[in-house]
PDB file of N, CA and C in Angstrom:
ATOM      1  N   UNK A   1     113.929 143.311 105.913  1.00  0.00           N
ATOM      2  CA  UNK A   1     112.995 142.329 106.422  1.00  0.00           C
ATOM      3  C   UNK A   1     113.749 141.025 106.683  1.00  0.00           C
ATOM      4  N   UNK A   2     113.366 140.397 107.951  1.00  0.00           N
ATOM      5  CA  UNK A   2     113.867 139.152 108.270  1.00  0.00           C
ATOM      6  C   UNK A   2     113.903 138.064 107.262  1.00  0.00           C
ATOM      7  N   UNK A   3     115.067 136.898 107.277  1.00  0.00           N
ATOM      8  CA  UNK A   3     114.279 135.931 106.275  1.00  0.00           C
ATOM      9  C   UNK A   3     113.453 134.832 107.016  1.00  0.00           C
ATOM     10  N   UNK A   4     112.355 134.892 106.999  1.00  0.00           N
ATOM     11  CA  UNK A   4     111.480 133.641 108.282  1.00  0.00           C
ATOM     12  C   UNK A   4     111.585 132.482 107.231  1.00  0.00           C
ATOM     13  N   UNK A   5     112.281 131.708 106.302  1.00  0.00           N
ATOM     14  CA  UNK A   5     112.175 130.624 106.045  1.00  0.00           C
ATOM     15  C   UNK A   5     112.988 129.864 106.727  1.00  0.00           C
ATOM     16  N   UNK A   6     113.711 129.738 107.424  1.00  0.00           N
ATOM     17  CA  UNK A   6     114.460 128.627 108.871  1.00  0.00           C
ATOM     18  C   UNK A   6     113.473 128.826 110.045  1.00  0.00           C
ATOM     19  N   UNK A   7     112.299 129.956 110.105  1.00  0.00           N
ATOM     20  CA  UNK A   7     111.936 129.824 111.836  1.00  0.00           C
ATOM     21  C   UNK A   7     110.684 129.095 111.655  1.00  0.00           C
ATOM     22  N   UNK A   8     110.467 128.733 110.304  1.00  0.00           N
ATOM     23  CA  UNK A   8     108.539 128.983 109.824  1.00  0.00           C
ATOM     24  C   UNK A   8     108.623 127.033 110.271  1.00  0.00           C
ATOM     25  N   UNK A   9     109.457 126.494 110.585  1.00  0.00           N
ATOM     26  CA  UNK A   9     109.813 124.934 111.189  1.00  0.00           C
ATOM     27  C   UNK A   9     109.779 123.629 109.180  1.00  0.00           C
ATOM     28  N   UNK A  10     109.223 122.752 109.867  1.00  0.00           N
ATOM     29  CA  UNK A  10     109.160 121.852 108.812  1.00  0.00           C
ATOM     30  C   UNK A  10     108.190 121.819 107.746  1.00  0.00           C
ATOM     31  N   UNK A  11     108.775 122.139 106.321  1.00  0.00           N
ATOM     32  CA  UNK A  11     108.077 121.978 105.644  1.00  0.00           C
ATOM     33  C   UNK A  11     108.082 121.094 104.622  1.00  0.00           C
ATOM     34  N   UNK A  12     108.911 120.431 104.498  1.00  0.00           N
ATOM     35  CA  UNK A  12     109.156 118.863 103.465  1.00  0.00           C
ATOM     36  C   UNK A  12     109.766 117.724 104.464  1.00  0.00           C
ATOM     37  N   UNK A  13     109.277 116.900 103.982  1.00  0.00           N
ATOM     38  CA  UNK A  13     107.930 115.962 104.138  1.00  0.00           C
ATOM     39  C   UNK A  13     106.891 116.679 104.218  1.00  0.00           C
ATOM     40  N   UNK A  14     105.590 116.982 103.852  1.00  0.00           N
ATOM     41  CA  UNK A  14     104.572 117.669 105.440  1.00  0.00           C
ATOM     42  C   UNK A  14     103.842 116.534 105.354  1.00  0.00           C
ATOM     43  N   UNK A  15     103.764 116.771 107.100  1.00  0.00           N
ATOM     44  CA  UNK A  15     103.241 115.876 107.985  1.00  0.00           C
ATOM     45  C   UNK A  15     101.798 115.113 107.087  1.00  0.00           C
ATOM     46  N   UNK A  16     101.061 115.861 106.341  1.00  0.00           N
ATOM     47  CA  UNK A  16      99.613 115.299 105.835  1.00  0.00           C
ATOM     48  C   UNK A  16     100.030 114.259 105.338  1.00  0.00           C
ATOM     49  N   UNK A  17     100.951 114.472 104.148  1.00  0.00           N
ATOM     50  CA  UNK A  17     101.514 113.307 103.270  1.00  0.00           C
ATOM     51  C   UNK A  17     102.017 111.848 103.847  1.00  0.00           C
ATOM     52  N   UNK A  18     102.556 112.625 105.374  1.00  0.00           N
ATOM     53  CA  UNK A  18     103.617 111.548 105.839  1.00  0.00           C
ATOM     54  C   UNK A  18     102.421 110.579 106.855  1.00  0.00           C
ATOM     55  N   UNK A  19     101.269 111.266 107.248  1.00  0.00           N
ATOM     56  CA  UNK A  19      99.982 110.811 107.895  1.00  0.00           C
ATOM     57  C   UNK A  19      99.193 109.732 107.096  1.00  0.00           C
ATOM     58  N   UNK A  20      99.417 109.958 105.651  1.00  0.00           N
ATOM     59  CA  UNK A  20      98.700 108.377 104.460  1.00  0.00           C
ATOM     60  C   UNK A  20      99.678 107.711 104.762  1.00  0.00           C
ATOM     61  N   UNK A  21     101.198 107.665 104.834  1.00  0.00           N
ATOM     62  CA  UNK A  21     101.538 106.528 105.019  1.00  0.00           C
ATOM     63  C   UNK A  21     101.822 105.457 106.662  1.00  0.00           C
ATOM     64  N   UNK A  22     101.624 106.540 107.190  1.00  0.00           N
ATOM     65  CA  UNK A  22     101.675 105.817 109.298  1.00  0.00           C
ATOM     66  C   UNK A  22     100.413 106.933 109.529  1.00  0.00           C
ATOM     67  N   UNK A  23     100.029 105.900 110.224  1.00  0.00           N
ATOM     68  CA  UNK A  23      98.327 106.632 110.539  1.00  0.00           C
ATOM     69  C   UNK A  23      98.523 107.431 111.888  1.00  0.00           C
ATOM     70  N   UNK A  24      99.566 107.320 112.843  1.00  0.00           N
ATOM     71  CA  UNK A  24      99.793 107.753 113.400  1.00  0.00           C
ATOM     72  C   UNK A  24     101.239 108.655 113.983  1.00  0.00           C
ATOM     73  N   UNK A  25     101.003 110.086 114.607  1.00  0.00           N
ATOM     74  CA  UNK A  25     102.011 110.736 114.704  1.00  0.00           C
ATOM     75  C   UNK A  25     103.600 110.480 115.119  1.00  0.00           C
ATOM     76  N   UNK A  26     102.610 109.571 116.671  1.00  0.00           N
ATOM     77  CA  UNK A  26     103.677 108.966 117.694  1.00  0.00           C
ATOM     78  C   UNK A  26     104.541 107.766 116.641  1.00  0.00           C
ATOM     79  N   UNK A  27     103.584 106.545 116.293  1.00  0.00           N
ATOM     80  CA  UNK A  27     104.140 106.026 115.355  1.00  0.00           C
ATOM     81  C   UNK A  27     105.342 106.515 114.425  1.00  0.00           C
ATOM     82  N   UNK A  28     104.853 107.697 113.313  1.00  0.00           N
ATOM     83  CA  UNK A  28     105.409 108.402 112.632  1.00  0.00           C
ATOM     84  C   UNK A  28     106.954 108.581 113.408  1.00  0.00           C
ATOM     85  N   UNK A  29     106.621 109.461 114.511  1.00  0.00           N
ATOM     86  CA  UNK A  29     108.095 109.869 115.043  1.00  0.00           C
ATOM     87  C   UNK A  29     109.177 108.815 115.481  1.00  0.00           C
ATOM     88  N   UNK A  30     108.162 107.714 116.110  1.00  0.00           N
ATOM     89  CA  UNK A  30     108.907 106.513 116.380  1.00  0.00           C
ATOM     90  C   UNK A  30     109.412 105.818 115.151  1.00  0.00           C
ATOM     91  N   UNK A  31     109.332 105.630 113.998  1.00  0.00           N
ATOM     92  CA  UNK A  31     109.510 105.362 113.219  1.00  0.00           C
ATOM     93  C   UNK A  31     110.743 105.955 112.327  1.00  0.00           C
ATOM     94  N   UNK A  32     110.905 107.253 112.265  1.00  0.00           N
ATOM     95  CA  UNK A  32     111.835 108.350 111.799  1.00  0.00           C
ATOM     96  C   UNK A  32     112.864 108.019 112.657  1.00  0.00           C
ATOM     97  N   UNK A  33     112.580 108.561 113.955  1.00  0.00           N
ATOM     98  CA  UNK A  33     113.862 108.652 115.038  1.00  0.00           C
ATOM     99  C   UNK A  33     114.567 107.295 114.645  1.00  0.00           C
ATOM    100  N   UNK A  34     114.425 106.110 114.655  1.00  0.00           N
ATOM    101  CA  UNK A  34     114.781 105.103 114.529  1.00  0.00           C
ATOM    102  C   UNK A  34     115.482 104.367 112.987  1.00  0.00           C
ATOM    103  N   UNK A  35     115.077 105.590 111.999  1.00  0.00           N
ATOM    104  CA  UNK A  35     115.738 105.143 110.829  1.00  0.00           C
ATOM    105  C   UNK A  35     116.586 106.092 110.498  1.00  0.00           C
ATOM    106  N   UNK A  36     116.264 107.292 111.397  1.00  0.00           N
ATOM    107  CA  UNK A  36     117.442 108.328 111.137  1.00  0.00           C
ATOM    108  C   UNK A  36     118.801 108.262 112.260  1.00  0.00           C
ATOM    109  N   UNK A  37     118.375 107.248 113.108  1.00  0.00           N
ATOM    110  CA  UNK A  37     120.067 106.335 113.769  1.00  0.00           C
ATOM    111  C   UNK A  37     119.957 105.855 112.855  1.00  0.00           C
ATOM    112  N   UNK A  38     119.848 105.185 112.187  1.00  0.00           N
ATOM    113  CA  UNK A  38     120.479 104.252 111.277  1.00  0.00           C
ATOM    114  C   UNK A  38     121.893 104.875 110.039  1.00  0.00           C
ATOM    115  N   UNK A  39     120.395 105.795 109.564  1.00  0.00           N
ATOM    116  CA  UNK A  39     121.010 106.441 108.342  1.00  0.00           C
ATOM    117  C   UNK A  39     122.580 107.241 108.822  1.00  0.00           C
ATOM    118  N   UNK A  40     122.461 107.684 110.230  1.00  0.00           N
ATOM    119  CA  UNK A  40     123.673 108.138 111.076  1.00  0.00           C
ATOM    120  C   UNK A  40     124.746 107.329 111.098  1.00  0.00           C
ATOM    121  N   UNK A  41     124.435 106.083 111.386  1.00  0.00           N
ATOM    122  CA  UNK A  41     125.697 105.066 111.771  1.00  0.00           C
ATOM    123  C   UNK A  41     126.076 104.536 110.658  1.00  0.00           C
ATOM    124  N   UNK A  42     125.310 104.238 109.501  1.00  0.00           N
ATOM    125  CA  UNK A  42     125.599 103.501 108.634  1.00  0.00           C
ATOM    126  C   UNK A  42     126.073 104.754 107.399  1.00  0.00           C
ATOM    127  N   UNK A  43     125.828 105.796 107.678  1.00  0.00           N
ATOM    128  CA  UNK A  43     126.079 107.235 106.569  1.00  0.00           C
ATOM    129  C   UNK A  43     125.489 106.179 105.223  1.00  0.00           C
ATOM    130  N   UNK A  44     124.055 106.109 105.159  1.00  0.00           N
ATOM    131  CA  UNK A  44     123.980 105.864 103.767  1.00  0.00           C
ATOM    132  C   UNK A  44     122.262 106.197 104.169  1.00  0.00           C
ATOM    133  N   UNK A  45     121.321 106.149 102.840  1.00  0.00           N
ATOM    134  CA  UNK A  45     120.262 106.738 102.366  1.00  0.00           C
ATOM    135  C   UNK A  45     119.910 105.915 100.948  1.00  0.00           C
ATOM    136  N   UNK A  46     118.513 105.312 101.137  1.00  0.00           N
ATOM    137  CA  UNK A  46     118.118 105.006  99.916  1.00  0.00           C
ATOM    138  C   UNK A  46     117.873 106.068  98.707  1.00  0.00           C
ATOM    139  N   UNK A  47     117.631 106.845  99.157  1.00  0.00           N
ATOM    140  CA  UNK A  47     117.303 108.061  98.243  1.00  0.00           C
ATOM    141  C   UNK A  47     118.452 108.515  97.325  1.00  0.00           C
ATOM    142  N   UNK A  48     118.149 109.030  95.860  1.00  0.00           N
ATOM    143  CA  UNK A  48     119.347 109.520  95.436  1.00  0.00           C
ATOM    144  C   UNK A  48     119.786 110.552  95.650  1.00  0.00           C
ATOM    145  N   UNK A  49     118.807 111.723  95.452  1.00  0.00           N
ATOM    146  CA  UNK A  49     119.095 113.082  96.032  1.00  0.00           C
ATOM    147  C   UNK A  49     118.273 113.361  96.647  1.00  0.00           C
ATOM    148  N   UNK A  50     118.383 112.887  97.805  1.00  0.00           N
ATOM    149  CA  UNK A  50     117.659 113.811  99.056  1.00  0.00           C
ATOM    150  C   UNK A  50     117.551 115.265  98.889  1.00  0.00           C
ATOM    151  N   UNK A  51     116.623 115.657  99.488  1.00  0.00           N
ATOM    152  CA  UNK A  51     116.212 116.885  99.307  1.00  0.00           C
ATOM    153  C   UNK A  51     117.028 117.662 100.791  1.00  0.00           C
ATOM    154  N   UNK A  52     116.482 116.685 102.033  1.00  0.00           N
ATOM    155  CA  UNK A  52     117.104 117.099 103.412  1.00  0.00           C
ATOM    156  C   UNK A  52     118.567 116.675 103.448  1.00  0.00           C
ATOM    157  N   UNK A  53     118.733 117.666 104.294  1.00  0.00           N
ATOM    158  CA  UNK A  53     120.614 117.399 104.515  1.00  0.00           C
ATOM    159  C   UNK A  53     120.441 116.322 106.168  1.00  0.00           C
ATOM    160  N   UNK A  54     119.732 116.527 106.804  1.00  0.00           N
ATOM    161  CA  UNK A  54     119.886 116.007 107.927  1.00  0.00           C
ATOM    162  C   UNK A  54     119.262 114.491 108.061  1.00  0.00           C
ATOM    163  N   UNK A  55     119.524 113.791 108.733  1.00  0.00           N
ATOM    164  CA  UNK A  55     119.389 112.081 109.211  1.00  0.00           C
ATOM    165  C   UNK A  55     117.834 112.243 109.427  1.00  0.00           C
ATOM    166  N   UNK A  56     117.062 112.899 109.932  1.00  0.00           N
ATOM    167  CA  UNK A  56     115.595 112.965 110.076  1.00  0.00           C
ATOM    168  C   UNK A  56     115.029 113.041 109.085  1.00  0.00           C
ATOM    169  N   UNK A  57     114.916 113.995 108.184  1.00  0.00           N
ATOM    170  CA  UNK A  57     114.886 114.425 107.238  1.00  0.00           C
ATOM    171  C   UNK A  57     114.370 113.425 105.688  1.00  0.00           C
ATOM    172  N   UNK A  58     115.797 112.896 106.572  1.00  0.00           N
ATOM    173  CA  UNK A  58     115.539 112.004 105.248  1.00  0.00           C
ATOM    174  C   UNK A  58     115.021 110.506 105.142  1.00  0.00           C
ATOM    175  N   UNK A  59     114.985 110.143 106.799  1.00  0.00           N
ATOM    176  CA  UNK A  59     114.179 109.513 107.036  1.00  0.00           C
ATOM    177  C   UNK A  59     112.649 109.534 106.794  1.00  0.00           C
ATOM    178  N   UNK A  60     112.279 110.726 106.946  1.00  0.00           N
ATOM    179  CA  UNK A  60     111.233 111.262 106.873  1.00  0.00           C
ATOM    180  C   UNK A  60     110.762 111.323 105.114  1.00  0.00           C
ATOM    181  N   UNK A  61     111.460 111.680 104.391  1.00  0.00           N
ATOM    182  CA  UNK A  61     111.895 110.985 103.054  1.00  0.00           C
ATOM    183  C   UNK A  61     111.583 109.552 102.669  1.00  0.00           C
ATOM    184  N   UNK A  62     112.366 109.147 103.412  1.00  0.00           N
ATOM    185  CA  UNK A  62     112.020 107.437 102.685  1.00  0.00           C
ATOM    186  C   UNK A  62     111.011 107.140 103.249  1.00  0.00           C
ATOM    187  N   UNK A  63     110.732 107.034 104.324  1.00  0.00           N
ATOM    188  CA  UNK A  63     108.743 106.670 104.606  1.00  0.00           C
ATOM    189  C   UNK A  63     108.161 107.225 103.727  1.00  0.00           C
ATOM    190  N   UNK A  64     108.047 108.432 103.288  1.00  0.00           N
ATOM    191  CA  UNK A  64     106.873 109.224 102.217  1.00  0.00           C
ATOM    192  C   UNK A  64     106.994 108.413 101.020  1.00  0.00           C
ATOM    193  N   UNK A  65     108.146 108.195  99.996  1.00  0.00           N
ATOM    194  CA  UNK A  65     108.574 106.845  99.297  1.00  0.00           C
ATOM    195  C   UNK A  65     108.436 105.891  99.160  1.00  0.00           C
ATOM    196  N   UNK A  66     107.854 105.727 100.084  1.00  0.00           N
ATOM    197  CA  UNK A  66     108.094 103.930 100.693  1.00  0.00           C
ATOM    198  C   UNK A  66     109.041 103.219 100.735  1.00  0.00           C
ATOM    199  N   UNK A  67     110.206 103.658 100.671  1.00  0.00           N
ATOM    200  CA  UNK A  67     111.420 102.923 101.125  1.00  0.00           C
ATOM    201  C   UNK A  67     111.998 102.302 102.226  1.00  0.00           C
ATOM    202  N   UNK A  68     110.896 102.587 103.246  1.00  0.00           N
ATOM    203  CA  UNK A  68     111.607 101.905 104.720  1.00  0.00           C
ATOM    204  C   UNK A  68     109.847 101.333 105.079  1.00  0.00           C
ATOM    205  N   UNK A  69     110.672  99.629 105.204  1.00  0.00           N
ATOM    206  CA  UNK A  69     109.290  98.779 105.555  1.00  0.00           C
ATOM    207  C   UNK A  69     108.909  98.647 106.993  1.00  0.00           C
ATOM    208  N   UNK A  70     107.870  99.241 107.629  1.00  0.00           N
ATOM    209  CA  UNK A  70     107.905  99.357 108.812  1.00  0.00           C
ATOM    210  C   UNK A  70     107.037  98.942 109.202  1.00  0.00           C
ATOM    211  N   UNK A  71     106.969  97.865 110.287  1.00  0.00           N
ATOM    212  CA  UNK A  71     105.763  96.921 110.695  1.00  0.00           C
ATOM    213  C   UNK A  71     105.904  97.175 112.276  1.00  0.00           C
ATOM    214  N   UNK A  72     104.783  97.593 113.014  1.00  0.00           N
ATOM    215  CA  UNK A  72     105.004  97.708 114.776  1.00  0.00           C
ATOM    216  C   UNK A  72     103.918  96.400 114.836  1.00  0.00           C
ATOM    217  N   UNK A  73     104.735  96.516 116.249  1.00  0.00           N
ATOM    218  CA  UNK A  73     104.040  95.088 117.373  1.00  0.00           C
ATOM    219  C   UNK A  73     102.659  94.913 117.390  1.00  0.00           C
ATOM    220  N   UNK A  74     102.071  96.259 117.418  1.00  0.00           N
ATOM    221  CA  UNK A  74     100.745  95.728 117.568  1.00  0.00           C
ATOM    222  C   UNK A  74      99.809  95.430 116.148  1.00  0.00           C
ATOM    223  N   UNK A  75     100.682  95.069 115.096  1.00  0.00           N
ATOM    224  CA  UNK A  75     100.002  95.227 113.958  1.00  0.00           C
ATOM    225  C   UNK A  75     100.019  93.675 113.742  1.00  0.00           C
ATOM    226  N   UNK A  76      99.129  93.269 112.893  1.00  0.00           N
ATOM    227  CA  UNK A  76      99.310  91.595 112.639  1.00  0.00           C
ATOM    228  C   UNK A  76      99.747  91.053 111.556  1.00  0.00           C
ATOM    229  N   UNK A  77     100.429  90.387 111.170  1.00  0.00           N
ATOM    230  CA  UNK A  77     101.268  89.679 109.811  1.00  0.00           C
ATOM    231  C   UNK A  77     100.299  88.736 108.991  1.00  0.00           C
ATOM    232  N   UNK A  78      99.502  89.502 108.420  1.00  0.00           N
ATOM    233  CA  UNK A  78      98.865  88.027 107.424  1.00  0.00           C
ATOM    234  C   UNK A  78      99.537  87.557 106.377  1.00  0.00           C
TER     235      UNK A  78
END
């Protein structure tokens, strides 16, 4: 029998969890993509042991955490 745990896609973070903290998907992705360049260029991670090996991943990581403070444009600063 095949092993379907690489085809079955993402399952840590899941998305529900990662949905309480960015209310939105697009957000969400915009948000990841943008801290997982980071985590790329800079090779570092707040996390101690990441669970993901990859720059998304673990982006996706520190939002669930709350480790990456993320404020968009259309939101307001009180």
């Amino acid at each position: 029998m095949a092993d379907n745990s690489k085809i079955d896609g993402m399952r840590y973070p899941s998305i529900d969890d990662l949905l309480k903290v960015i209310d939105s998907k697009y957000k969400l992705a915009y948000a990841a993509a943008k801290r997982a360049k980071i985590i790329e260029e800079e090779n570092y991670t707040s996390l101690e042991d990441p669970k993901c090996k990859k720059a998304i991943g673990q982006a996706l990581e520190e939002i669930l955490a709350g480790d990456t403070k993320i404020t968009f444009s259309d939101e307001k600063n009180d």
